[in-house]
N, C-alpha and C. Protein backbone atom coordinates (compact mmCIF):
# COMPACT_ATOMS: atom_id res chain seq x y z
N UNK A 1 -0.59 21.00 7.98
CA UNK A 1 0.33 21.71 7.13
C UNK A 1 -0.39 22.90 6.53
N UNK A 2 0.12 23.91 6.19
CA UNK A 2 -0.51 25.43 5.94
C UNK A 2 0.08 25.40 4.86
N UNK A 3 -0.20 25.67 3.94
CA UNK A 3 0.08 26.27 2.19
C UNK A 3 0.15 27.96 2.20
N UNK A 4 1.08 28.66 1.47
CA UNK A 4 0.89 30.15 1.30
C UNK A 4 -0.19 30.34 0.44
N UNK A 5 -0.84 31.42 0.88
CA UNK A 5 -1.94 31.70 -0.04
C UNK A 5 -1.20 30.91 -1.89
N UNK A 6 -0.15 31.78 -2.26
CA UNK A 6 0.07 31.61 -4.29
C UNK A 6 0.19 30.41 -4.26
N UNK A 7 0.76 29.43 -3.17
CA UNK A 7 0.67 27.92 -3.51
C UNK A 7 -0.50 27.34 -3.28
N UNK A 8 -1.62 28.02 -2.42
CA UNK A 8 -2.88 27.15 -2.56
C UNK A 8 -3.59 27.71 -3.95
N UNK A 9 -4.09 28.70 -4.69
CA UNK A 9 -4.19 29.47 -5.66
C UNK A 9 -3.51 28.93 -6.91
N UNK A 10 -2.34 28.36 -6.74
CA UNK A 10 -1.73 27.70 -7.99
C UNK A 10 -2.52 26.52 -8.06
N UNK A 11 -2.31 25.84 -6.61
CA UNK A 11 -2.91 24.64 -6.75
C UNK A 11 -4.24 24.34 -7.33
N UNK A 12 -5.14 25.00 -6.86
CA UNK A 12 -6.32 25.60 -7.38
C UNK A 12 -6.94 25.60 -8.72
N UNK A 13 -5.80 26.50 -9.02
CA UNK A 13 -5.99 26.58 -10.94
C UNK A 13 -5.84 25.67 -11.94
N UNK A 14 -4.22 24.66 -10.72
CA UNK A 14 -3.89 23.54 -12.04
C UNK A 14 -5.46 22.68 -11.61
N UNK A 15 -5.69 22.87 -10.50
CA UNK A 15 -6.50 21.75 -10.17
C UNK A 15 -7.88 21.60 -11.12
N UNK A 16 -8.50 22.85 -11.05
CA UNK A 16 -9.34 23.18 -12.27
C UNK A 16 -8.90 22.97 -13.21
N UNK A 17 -8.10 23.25 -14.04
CA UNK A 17 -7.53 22.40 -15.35
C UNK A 17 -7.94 21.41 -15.42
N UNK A 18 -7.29 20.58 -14.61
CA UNK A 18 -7.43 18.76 -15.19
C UNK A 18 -8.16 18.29 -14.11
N UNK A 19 -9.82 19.07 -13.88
CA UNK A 19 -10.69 18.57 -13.20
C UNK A 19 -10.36 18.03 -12.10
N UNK A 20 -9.36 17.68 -10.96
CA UNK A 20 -9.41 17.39 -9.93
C UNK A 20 -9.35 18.06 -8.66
N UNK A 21 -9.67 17.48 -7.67
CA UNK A 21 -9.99 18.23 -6.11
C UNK A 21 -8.62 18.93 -6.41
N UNK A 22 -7.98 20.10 -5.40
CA UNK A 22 -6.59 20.40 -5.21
C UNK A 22 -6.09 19.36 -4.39
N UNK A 23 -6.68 18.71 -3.15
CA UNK A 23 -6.30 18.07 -2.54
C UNK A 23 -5.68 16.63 -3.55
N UNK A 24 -6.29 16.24 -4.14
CA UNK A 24 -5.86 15.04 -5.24
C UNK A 24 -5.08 15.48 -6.02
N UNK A 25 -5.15 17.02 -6.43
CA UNK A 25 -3.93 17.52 -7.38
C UNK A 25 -2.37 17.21 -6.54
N UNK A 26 -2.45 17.48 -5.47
CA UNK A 26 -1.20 17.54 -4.57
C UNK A 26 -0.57 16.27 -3.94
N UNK A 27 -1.82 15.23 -3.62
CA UNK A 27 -1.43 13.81 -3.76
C UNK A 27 -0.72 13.13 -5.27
N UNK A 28 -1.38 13.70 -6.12
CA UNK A 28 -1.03 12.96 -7.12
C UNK A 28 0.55 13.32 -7.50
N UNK A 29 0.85 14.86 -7.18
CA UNK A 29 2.23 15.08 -7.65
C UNK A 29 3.03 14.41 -6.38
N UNK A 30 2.61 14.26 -5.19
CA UNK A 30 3.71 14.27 -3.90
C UNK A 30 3.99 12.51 -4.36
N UNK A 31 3.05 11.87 -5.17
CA UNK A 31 3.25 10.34 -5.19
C UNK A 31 4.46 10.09 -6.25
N UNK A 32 3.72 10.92 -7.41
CA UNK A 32 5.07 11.42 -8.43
C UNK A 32 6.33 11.32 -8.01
N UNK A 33 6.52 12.31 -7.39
CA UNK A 33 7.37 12.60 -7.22
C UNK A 33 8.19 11.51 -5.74
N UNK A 34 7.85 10.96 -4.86
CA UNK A 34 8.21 10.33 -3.88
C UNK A 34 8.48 8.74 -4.84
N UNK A 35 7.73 8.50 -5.52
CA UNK A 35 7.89 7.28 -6.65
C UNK A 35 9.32 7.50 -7.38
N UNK A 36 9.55 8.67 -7.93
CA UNK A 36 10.68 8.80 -8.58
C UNK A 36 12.18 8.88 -7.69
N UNK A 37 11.94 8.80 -6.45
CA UNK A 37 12.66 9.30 -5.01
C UNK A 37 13.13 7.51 -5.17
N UNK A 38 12.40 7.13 -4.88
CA UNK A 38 12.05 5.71 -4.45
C UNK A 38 11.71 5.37 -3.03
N UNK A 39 11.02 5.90 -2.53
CA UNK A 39 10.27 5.92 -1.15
C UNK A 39 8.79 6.25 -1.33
N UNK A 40 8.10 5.26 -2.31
CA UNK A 40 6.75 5.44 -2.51
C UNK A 40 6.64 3.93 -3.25
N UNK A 41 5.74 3.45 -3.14
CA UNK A 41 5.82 2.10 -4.04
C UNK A 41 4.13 1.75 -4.13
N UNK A 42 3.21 2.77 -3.98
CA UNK A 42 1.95 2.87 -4.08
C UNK A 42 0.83 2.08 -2.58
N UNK A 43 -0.10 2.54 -2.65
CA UNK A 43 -0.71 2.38 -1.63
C UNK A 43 -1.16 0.86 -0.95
N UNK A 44 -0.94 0.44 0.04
CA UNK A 44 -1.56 -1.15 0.76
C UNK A 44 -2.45 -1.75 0.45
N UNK A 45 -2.78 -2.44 0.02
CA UNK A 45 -4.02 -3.16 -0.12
C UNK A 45 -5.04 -2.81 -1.51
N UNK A 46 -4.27 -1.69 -1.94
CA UNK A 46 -4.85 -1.20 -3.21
C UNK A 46 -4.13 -2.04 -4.54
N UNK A 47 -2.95 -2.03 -4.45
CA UNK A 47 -1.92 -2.61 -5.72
C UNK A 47 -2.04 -4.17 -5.51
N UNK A 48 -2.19 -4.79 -6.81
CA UNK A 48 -2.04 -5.92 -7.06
C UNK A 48 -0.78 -6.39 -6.81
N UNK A 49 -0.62 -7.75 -6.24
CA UNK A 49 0.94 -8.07 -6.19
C UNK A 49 1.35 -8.55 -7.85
N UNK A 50 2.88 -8.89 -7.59
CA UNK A 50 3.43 -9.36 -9.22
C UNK A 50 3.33 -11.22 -8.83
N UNK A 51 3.86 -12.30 -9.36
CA UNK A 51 3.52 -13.06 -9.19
C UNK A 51 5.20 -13.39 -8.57
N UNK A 52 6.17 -12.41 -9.11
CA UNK A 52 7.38 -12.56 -8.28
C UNK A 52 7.46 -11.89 -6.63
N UNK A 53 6.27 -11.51 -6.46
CA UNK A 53 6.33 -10.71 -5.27
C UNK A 53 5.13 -12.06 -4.53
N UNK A 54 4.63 -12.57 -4.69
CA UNK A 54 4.10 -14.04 -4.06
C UNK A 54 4.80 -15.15 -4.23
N UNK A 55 5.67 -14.65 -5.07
CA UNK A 55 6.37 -16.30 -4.71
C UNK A 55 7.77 -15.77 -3.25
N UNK A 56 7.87 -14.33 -3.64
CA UNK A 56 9.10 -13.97 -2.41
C UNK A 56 8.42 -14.15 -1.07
N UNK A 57 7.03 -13.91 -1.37
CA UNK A 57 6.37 -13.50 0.35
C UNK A 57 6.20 -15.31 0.68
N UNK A 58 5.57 -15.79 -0.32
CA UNK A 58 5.66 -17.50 -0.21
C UNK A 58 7.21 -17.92 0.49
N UNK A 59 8.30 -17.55 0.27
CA UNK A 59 9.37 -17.93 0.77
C UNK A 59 9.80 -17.40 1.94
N UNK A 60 9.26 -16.25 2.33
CA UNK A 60 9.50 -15.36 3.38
C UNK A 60 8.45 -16.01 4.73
N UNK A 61 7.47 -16.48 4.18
CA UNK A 61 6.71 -17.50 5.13
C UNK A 61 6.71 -18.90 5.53
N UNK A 62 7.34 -19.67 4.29
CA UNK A 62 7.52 -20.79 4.44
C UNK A 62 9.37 -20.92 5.43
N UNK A 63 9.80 -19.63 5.74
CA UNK A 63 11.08 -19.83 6.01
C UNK A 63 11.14 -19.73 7.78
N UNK A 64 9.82 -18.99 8.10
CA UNK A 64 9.67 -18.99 9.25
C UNK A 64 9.70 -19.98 10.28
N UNK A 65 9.77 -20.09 11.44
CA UNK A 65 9.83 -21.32 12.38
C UNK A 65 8.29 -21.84 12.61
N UNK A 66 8.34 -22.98 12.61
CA UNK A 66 7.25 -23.72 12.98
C UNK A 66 6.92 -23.57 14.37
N UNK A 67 5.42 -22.84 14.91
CA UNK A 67 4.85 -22.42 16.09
C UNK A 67 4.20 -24.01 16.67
N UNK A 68 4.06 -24.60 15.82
CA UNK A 68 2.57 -25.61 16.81
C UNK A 68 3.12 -26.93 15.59
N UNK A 69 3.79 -28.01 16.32
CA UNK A 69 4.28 -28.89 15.73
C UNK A 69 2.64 -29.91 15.46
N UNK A 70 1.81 -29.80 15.73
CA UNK A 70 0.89 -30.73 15.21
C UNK A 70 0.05 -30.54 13.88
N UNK A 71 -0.31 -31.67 13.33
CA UNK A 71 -0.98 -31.37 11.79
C UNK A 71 -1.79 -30.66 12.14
N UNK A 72 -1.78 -30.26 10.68
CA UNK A 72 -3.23 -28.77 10.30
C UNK A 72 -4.38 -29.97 10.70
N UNK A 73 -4.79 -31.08 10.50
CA UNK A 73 -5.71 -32.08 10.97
C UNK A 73 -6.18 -31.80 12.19
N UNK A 74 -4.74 -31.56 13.36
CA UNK A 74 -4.99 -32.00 14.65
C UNK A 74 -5.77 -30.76 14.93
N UNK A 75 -4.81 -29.79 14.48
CA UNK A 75 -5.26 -28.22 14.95
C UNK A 75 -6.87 -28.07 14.67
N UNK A 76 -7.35 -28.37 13.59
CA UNK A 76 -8.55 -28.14 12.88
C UNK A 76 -9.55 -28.99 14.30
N UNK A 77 -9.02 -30.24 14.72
CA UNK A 77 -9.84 -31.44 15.33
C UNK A 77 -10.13 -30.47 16.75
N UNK A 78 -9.38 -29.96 17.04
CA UNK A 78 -8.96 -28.95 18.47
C UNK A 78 -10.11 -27.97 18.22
N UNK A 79 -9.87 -27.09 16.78
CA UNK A 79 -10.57 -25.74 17.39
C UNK A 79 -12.32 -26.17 16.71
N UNK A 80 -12.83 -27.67 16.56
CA UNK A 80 -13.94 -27.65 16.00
C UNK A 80 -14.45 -28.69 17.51
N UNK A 81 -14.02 -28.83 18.57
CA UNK A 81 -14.30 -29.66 19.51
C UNK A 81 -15.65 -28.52 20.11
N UNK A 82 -16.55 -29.03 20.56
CA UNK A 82 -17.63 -28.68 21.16
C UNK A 82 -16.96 -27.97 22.33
């Protein structure tokens, strides 16, 4: 993506202001702003879940079909065999 020169130059200046890269200046507003959109909900593996968002994924897994009808025992006895 190419910036016009006054929009890299703006960027620049605010960026100097409040001490950050421009590049982080421009992440930080595009998140802003995509958050307020509602098509941003912060980055993977970075955000903590809520404890309502583990109990949904808990249900979203436990709802799935059962792959391998034998106990977690048997399975365990299988993949520790010599």
């Amino acid at each position: 993506m190419q910036l016009t020169h006054d929009t890299e130059q703006l960027a620049r200046k605010v960026a100097a202001c409040v001490g950050l890269r421009p590049e982080q200046l421009i992440r930080a507003a595009l998140e802003r702003e995509a958050k307020a959109l509602g098509v941003y909900h912060g980055q993977p593996g970075k955000q903590r879940m809520t404890v309502e968002q583990m109990i949904a994924l808990g249900k979203k897994v436990t709802a799935l079909p059962l792959l391998d009808p034998r106990s977690p025992k048997e399975i365990m006895d299988e993949l520790n065999e010599p």
